[in-house]
PDB file of N, CA and C in Angstrom:
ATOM      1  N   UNK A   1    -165.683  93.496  29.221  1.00  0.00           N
ATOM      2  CA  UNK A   1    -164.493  92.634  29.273  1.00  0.00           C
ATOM      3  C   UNK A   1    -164.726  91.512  30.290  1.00  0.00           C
ATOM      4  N   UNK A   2    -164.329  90.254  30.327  1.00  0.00           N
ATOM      5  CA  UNK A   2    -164.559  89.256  30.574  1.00  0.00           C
ATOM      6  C   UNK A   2    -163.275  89.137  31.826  1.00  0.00           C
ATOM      7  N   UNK A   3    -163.955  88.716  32.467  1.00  0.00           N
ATOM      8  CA  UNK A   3    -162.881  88.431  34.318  1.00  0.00           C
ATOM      9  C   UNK A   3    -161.620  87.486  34.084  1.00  0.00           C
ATOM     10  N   UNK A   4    -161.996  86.447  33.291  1.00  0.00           N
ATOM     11  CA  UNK A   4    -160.935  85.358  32.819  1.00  0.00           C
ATOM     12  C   UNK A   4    -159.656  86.389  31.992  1.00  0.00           C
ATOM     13  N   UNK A   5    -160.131  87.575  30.812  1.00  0.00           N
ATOM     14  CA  UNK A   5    -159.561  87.729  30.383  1.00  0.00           C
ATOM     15  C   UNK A   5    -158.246  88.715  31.251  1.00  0.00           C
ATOM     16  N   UNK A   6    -159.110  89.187  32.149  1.00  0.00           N
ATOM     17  CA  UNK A   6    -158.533  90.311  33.288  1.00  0.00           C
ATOM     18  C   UNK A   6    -157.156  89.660  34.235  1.00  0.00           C
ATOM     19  N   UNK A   7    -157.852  88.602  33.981  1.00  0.00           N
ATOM     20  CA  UNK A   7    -156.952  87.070  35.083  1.00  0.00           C
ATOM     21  C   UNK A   7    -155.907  86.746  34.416  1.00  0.00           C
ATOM     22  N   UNK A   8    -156.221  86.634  33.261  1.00  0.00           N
ATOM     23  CA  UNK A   8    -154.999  86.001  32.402  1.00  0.00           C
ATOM     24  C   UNK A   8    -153.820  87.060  32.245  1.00  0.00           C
ATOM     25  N   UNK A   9    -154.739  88.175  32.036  1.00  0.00           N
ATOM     26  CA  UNK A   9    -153.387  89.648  31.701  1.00  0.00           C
ATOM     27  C   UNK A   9    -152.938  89.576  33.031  1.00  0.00           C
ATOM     28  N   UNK A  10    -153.550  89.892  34.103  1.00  0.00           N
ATOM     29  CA  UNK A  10    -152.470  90.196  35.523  1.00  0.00           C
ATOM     30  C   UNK A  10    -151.755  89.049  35.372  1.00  0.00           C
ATOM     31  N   UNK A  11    -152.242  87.467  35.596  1.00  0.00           N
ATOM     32  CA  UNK A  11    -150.845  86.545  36.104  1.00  0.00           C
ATOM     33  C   UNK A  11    -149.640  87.268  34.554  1.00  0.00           C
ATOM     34  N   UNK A  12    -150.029  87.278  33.310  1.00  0.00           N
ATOM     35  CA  UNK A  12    -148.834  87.546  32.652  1.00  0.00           C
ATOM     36  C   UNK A  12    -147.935  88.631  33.088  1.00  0.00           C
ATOM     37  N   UNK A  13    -148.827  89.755  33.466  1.00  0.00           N
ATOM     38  CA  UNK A  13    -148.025  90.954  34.066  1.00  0.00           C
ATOM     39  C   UNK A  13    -146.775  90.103  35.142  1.00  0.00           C
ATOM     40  N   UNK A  14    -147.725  89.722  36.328  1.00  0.00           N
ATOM     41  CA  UNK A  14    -146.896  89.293  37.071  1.00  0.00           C
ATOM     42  C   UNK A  14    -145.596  88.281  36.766  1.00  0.00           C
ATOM     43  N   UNK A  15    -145.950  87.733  35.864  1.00  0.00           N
ATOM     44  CA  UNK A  15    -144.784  86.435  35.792  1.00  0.00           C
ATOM     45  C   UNK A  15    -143.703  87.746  34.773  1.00  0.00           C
ATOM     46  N   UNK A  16    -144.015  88.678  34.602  1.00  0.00           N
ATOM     47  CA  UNK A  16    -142.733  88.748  33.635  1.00  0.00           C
ATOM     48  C   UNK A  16    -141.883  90.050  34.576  1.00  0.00           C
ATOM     49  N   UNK A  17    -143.142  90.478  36.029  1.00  0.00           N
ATOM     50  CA  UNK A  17    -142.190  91.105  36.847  1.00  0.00           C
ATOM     51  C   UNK A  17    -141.239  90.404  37.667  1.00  0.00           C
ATOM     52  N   UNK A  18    -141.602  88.725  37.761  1.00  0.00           N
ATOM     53  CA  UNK A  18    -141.080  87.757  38.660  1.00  0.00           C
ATOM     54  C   UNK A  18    -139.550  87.879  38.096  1.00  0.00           C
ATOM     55  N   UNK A  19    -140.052  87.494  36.384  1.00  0.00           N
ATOM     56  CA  UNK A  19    -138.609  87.260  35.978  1.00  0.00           C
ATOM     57  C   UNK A  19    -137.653  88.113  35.794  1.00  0.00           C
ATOM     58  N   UNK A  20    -138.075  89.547  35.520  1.00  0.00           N
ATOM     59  CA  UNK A  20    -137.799  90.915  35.399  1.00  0.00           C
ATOM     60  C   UNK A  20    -136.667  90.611  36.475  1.00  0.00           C
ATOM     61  N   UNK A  21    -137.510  90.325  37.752  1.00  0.00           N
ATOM     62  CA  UNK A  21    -136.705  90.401  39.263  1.00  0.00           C
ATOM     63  C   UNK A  21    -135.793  89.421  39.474  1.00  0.00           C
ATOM     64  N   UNK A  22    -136.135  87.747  39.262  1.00  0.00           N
ATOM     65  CA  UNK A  22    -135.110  87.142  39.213  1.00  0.00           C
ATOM     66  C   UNK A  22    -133.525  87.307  38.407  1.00  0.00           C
ATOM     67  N   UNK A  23    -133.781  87.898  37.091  1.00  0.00           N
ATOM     68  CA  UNK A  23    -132.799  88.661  36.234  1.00  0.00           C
ATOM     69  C   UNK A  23    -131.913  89.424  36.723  1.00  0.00           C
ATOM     70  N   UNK A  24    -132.359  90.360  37.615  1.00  0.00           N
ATOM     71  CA  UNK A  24    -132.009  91.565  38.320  1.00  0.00           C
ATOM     72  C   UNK A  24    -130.747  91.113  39.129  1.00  0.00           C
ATOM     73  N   UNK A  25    -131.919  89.810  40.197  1.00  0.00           N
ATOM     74  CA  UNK A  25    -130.975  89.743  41.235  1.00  0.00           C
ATOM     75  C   UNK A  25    -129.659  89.005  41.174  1.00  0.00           C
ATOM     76  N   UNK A  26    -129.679  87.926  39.592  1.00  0.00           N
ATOM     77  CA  UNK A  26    -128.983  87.019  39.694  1.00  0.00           C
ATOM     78  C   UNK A  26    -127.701  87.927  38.276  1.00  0.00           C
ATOM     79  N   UNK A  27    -128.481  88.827  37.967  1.00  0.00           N
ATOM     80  CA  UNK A  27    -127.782  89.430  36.799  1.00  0.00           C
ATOM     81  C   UNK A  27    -126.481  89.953  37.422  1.00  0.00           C
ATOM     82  N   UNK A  28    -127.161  90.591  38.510  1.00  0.00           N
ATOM     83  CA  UNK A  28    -125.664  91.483  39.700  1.00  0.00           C
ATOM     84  C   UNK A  28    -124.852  90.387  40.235  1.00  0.00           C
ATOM     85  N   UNK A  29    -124.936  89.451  40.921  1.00  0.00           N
ATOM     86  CA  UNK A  29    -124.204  88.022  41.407  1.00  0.00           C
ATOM     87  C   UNK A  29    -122.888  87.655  40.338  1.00  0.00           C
ATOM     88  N   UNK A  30    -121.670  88.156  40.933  1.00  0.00           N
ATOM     89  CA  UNK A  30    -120.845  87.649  40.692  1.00  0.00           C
ATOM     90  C   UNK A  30    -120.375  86.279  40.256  1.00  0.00           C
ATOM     91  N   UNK A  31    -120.465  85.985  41.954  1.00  0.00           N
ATOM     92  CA  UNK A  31    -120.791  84.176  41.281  1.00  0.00           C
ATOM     93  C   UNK A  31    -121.568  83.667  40.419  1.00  0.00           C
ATOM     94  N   UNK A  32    -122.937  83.914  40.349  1.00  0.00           N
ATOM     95  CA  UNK A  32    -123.755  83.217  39.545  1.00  0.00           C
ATOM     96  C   UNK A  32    -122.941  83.626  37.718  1.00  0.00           C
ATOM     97  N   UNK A  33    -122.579  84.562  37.804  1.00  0.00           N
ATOM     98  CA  UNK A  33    -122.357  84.507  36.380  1.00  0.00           C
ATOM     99  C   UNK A  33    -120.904  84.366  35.907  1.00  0.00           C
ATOM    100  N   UNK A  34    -120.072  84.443  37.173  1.00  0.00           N
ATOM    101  CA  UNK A  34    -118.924  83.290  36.768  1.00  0.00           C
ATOM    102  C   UNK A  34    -119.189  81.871  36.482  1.00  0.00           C
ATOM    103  N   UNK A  35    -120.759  81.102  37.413  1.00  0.00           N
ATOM    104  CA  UNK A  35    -120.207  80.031  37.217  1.00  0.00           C
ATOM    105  C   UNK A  35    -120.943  79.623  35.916  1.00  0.00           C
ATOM    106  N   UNK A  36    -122.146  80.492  34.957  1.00  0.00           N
ATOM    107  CA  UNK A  36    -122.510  80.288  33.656  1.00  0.00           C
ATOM    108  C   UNK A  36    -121.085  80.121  32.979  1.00  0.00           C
ATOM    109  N   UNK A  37    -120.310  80.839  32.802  1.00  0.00           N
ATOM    110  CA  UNK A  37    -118.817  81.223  31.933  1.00  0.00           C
ATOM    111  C   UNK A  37    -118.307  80.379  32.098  1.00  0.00           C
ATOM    112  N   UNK A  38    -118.267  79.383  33.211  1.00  0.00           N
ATOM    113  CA  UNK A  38    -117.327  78.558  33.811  1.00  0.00           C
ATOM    114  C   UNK A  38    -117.769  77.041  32.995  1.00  0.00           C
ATOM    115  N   UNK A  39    -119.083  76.546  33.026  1.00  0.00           N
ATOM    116  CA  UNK A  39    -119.915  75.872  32.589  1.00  0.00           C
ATOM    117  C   UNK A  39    -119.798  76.118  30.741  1.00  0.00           C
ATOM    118  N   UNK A  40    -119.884  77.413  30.319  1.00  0.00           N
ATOM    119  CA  UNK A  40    -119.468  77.127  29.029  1.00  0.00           C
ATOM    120  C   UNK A  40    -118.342  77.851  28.051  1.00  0.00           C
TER     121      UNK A  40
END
């Protein structure tokens, strides 16, 4: 298996734990998801 290909799978891993986490934190936030509702 090829190092590039090894590279490419971890950053994907990582970016979808980033968003996993950003989700998380902004999913619980009251505010933040009043002010989506609010907006549409």
């Amino acid at each position: 298996m090829q190092y590039s290909a090894v590279k490419t799978a971890g950053l994907t891993v990582l970016y979808f734990i980033i968003l996993i986490a950003l989700y998380l934190i902004y999913g619980s936030g009251d505010t933040h998801n009043n002010f989506i509702y609010n907006e549409f």
